[in-house]
C-alpha atoms as a PDB file:
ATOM      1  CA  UNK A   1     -17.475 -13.114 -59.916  1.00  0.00           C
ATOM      2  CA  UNK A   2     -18.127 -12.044 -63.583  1.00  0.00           C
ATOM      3  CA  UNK A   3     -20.793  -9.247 -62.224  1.00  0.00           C
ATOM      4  CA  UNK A   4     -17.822  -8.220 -59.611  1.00  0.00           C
ATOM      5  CA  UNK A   5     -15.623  -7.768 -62.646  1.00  0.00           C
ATOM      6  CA  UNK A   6     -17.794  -5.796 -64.533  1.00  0.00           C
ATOM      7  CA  UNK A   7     -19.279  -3.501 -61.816  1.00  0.00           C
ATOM      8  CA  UNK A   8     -15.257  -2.797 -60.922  1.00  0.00           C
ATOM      9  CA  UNK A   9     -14.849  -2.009 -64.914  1.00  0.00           C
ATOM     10  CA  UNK A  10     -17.630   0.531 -64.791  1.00  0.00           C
ATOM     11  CA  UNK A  11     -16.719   2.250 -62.161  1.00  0.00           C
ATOM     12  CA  UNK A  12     -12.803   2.435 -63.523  1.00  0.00           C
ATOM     13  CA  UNK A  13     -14.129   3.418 -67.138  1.00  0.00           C
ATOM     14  CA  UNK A  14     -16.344   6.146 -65.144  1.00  0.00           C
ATOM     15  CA  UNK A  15     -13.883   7.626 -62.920  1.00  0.00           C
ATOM     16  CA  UNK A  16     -10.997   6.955 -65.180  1.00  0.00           C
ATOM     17  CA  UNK A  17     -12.888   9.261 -68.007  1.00  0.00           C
ATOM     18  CA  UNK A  18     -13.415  11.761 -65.571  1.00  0.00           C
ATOM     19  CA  UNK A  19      -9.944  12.279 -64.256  1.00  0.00           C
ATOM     20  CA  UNK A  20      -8.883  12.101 -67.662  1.00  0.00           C
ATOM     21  CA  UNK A  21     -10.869  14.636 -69.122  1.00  0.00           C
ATOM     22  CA  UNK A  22      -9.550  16.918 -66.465  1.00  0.00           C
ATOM     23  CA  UNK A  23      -5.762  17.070 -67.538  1.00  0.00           C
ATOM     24  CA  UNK A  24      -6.480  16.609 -71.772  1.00  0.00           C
ATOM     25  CA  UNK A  25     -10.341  16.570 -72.905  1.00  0.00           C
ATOM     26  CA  UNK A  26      -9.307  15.753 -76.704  1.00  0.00           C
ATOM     27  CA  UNK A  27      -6.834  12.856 -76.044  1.00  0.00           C
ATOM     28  CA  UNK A  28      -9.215  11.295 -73.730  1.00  0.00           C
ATOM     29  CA  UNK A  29     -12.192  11.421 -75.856  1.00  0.00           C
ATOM     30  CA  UNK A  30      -9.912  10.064 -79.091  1.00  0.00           C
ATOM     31  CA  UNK A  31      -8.402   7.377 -76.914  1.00  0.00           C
ATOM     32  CA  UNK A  32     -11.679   6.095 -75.990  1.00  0.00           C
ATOM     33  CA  UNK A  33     -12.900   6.403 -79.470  1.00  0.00           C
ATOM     34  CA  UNK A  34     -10.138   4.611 -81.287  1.00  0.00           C
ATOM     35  CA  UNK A  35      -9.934   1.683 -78.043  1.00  0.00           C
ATOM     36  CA  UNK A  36     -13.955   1.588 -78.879  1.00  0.00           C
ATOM     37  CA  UNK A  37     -13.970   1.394 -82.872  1.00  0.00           C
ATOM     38  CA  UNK A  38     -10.930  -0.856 -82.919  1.00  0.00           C
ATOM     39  CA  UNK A  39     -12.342  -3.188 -80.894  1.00  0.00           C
ATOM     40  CA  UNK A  40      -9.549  -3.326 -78.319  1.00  0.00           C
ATOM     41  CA  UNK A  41     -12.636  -2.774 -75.562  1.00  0.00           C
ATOM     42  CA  UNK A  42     -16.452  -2.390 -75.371  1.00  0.00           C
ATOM     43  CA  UNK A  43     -17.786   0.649 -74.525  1.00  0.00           C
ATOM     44  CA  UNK A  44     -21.164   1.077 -72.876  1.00  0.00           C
ATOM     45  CA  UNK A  45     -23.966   1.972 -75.686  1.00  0.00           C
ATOM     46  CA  UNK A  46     -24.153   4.909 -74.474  1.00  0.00           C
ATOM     47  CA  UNK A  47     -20.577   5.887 -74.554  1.00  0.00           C
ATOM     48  CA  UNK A  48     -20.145   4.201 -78.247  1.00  0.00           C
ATOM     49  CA  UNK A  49     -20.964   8.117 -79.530  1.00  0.00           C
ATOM     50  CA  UNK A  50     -17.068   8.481 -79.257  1.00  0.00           C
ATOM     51  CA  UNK A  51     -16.334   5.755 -82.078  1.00  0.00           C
ATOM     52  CA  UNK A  52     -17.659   8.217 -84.615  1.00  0.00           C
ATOM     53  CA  UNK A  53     -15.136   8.936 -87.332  1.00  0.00           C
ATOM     54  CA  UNK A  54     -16.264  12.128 -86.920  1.00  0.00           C
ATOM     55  CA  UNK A  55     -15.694  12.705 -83.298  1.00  0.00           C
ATOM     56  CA  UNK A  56     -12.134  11.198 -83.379  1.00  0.00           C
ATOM     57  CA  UNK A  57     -10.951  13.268 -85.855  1.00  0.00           C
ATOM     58  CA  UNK A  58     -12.234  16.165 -83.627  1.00  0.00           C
ATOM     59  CA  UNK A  59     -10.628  14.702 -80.920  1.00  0.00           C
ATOM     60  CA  UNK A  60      -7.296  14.033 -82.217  1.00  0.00           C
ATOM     61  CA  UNK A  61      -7.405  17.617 -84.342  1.00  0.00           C
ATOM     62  CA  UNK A  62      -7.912  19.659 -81.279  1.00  0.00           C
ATOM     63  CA  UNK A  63      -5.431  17.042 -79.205  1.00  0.00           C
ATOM     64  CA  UNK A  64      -2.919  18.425 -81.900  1.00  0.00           C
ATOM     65  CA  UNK A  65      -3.573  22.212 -81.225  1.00  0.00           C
ATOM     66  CA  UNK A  66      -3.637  21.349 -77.165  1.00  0.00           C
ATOM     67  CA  UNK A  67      -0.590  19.925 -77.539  1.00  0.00           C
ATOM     68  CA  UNK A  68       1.180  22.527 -78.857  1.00  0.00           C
ATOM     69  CA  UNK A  69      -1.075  25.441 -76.809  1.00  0.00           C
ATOM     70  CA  UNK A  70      -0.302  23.315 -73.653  1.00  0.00           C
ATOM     71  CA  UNK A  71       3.650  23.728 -73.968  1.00  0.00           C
ATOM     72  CA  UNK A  72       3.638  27.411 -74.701  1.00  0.00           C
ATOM     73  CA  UNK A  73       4.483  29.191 -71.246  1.00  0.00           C
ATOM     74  CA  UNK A  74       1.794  31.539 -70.415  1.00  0.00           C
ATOM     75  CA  UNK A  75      -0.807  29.987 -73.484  1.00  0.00           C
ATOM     76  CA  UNK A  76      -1.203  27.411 -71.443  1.00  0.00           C
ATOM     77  CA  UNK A  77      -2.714  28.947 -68.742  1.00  0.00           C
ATOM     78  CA  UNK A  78      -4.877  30.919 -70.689  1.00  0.00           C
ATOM     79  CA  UNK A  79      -5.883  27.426 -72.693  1.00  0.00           C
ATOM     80  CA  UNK A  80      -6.580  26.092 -68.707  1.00  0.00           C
ATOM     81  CA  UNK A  81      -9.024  29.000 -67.968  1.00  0.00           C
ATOM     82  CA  UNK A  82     -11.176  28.786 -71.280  1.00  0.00           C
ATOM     83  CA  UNK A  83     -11.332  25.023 -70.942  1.00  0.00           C
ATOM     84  CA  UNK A  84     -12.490  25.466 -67.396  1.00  0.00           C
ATOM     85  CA  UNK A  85     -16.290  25.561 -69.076  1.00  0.00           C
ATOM     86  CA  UNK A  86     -15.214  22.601 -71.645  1.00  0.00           C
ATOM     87  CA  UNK A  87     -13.493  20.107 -69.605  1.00  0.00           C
ATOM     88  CA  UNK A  88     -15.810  19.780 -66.851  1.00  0.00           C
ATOM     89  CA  UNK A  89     -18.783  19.305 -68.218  1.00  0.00           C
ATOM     90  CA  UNK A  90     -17.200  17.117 -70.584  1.00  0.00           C
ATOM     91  CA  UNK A  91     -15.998  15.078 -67.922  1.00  0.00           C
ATOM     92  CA  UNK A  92     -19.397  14.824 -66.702  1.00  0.00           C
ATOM     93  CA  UNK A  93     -21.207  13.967 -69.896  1.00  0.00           C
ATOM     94  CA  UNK A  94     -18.288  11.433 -70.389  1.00  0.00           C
ATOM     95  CA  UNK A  95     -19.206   9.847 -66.632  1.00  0.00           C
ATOM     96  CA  UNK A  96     -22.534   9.459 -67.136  1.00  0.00           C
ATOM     97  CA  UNK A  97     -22.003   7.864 -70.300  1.00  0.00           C
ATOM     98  CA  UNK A  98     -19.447   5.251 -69.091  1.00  0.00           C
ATOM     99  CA  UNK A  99     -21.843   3.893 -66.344  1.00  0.00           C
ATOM    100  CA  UNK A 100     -24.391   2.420 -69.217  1.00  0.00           C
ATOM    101  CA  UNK A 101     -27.573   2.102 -69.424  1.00  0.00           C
ATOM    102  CA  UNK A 102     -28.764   2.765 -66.406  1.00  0.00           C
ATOM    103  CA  UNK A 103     -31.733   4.645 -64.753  1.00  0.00           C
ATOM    104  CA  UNK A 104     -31.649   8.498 -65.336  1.00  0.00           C
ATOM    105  CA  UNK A 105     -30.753   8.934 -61.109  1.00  0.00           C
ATOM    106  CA  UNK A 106     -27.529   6.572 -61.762  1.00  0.00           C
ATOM    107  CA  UNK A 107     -27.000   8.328 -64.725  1.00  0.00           C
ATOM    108  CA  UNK A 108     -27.201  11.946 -63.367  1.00  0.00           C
ATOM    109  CA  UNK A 109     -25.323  10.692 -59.754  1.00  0.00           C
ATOM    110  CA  UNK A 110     -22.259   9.367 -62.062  1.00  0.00           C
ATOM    111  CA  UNK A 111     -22.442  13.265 -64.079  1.00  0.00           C
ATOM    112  CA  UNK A 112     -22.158  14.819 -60.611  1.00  0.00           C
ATOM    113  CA  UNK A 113     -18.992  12.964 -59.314  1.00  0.00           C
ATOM    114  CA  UNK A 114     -17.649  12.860 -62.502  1.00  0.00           C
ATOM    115  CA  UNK A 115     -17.951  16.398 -63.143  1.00  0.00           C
ATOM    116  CA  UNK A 116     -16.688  16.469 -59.670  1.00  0.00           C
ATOM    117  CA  UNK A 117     -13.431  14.471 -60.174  1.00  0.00           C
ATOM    118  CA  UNK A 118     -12.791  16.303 -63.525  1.00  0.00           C
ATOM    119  CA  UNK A 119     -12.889  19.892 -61.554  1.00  0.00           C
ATOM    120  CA  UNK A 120     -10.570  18.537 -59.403  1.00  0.00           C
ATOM    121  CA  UNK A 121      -8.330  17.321 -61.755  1.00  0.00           C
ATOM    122  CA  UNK A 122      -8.401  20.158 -63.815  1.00  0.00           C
ATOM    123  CA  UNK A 123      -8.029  22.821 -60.877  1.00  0.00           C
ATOM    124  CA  UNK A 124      -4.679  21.046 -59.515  1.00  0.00           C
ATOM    125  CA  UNK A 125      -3.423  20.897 -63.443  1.00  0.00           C
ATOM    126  CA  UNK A 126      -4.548  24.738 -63.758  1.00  0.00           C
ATOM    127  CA  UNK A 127      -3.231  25.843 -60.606  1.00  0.00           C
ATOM    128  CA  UNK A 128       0.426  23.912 -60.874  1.00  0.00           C
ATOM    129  CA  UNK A 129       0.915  25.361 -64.435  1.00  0.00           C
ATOM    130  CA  UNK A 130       0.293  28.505 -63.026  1.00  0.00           C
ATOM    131  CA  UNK A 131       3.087  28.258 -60.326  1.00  0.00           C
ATOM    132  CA  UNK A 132       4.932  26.737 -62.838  1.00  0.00           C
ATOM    133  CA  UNK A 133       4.812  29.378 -64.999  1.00  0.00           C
ATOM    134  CA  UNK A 134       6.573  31.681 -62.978  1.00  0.00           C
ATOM    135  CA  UNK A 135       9.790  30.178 -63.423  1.00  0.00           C
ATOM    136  CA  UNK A 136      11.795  31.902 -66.542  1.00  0.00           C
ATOM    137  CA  UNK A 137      12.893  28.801 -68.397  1.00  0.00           C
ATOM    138  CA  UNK A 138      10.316  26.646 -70.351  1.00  0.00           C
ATOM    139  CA  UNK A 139      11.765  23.098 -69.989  1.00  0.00           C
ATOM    140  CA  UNK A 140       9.609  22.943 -66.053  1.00  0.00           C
ATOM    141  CA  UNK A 141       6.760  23.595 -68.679  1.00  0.00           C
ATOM    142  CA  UNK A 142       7.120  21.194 -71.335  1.00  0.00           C
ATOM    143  CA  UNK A 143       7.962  18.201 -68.938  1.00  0.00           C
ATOM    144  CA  UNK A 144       4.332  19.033 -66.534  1.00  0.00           C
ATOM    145  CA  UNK A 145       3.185  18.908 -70.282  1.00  0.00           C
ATOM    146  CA  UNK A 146       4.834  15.888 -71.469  1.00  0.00           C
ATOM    147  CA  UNK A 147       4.096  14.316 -67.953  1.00  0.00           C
ATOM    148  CA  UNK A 148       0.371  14.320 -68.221  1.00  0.00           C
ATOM    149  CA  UNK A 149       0.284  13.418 -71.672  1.00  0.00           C
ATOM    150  CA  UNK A 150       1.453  10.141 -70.663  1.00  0.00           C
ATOM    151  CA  UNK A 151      -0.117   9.886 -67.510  1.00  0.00           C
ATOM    152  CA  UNK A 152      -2.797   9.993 -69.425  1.00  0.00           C
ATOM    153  CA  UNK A 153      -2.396   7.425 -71.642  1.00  0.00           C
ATOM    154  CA  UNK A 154      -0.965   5.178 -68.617  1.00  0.00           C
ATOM    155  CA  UNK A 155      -3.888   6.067 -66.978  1.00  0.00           C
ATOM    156  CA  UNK A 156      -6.681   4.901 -69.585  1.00  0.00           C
ATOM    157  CA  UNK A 157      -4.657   2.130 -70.328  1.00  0.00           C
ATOM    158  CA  UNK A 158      -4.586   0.939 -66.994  1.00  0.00           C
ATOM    159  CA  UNK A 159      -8.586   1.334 -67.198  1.00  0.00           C
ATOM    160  CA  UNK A 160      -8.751  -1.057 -70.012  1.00  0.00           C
ATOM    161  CA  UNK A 161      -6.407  -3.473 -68.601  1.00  0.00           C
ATOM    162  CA  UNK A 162      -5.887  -3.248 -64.641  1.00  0.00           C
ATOM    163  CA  UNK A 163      -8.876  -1.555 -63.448  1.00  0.00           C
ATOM    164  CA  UNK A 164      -7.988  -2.889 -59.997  1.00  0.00           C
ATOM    165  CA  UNK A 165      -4.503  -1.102 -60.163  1.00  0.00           C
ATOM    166  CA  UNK A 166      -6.167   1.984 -61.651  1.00  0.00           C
ATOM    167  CA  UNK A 167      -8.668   2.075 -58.834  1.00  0.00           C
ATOM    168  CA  UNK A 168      -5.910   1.964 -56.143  1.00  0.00           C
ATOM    169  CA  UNK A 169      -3.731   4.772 -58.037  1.00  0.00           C
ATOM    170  CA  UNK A 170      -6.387   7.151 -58.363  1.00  0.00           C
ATOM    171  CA  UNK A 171      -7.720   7.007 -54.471  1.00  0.00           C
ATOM    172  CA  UNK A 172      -4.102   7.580 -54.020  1.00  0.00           C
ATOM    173  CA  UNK A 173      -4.390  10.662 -56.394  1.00  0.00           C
ATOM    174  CA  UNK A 174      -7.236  12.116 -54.338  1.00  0.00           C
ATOM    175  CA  UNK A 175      -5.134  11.943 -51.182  1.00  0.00           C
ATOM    176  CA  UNK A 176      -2.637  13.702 -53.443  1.00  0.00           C
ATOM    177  CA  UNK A 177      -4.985  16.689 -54.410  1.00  0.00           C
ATOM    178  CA  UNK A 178      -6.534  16.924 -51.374  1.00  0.00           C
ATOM    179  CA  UNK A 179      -2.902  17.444 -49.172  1.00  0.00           C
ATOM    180  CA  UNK A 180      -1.839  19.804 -52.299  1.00  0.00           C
ATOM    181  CA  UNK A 181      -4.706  21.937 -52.673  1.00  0.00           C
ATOM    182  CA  UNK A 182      -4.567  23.995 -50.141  1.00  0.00           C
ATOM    183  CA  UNK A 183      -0.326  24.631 -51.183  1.00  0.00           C
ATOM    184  CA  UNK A 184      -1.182  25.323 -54.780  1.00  0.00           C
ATOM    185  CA  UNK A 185      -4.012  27.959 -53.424  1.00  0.00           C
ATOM    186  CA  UNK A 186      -1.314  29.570 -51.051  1.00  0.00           C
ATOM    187  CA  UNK A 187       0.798  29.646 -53.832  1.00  0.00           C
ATOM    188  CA  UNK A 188      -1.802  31.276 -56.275  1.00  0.00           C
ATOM    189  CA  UNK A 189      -2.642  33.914 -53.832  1.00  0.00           C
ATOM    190  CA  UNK A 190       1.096  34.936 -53.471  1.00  0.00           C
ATOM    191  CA  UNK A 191       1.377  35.499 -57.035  1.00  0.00           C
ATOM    192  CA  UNK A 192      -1.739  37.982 -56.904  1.00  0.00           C
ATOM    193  CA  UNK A 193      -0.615  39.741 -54.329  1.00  0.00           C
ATOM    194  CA  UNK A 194       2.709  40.278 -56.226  1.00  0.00           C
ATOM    195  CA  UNK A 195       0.933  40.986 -59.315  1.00  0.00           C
ATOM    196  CA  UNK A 196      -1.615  43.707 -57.462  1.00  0.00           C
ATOM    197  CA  UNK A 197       1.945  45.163 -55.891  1.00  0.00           C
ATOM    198  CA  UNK A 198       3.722  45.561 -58.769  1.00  0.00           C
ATOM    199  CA  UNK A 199       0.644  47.016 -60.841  1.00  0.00           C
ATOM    200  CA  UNK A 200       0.067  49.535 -57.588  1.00  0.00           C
ATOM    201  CA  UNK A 201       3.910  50.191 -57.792  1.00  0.00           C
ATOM    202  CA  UNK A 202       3.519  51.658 -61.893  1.00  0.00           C
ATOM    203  CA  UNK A 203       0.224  53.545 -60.744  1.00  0.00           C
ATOM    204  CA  UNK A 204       1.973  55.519 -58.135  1.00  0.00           C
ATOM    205  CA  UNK A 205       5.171  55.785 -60.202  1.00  0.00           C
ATOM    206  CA  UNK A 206       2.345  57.278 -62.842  1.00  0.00           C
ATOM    207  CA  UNK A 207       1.021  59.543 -60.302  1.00  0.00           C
ATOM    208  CA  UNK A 208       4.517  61.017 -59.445  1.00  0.00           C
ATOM    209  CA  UNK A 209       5.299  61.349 -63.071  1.00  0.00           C
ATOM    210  CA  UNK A 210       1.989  63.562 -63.926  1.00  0.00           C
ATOM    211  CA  UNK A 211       2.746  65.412 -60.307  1.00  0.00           C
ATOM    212  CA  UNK A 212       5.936  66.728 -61.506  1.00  0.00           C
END
């Protein structure tokens, strides 16, 4: 029963730092950190990196500039594309690591879904801020923003304490990217093609302007 327990805790610490890492990279990495060096849980060896003062402070410096970057209409998405090549393989180092010490094929099959999950993640978070984005107000904005802050922390929390529960909620998050996927990529591809129009509209209204 005890080995049940803690092969369902791996695999919650491994997907649950994936998926995290996906929506915010720095307050994943400090939570972990500060729930490792406090001794609220025990992190694999191999994941026991993130208690470094060092790497907390990091974590919880650049969780400060996210935060603020991540409510900004527009910054935001521009944040989302440059941490495309952060998050994910962050998410995959931070999989890897959560599974223990294990042989190097465990270790690398963990990476792969867990870069995997984290691409997923981050793609729906990308691609939503970018629809939502195209509303004029910023209040849609800061409440995604304010909404996966705490999902996050729900979420790791749930880790630590339910992994059961978080298990359940995040095949039920899959379903939930895999039926709105295709809608956020229908909706990205509408807002190109008004972008291309409108920039094709100024290069003709150009041309007219240096014909006359």
């Amino acid at each position: 029963m005890e080995e049940y327990q803690a092969l369902i805790q791996i695999i919650a610490l491994t997907m649950g730092a994936a998926w995290a890492s996906g929506i915010n990279l720095y307050a994943t990495v400090a939570i972990l950190g500060l729930a490792g060096t406090s001794g609220y849980v025990e992190l694999p060896s191999t994941l026991e990196i993130v208690q470094d003062p060092l790497v907390i402070l990091a974590a919880g410096f650049m969780y400060c500039v996210e935060f603020f970057a991540d409510k900004t209409p527009g910054v935001d998405s521009g944040w989302d594309a440059l941490h495309t090549f952060i998050r994910i393989p962050a998410g995959a180092m931070l999989a890897a690591g959560a599974v223990g010490d294990v042989s190097s094929a465990m270790a690398i099959a963990a990476g792969l879904l867990g870069g995997g999950v984290t691409a997923a993640t981050h793609a729906t978070k990308a691609g939503s801020r970018l629809l939502i984005n195209t509303s004029p107000e910023p209040f849609s904005n800061w409440t995604a923003s304010i909404a996966e802050d705490i999902a996050v922390f729900a979420g790791l929390w749930a880790v630590f304490n339910h992994p059961v529960l978080f298990l359940f909620a995040f095949v039920l998050f899959l379903v939930l990217i895999i039926w709105l996927m295709p809608k956020l990529w229908r909706g990205i591809r509408t807002i190109g093609r008004k972008i291309a129009g409108w920039f094709g509209s100024n290069r003709s209204a150009s041309n007219e302007i240096a014909r006359t």
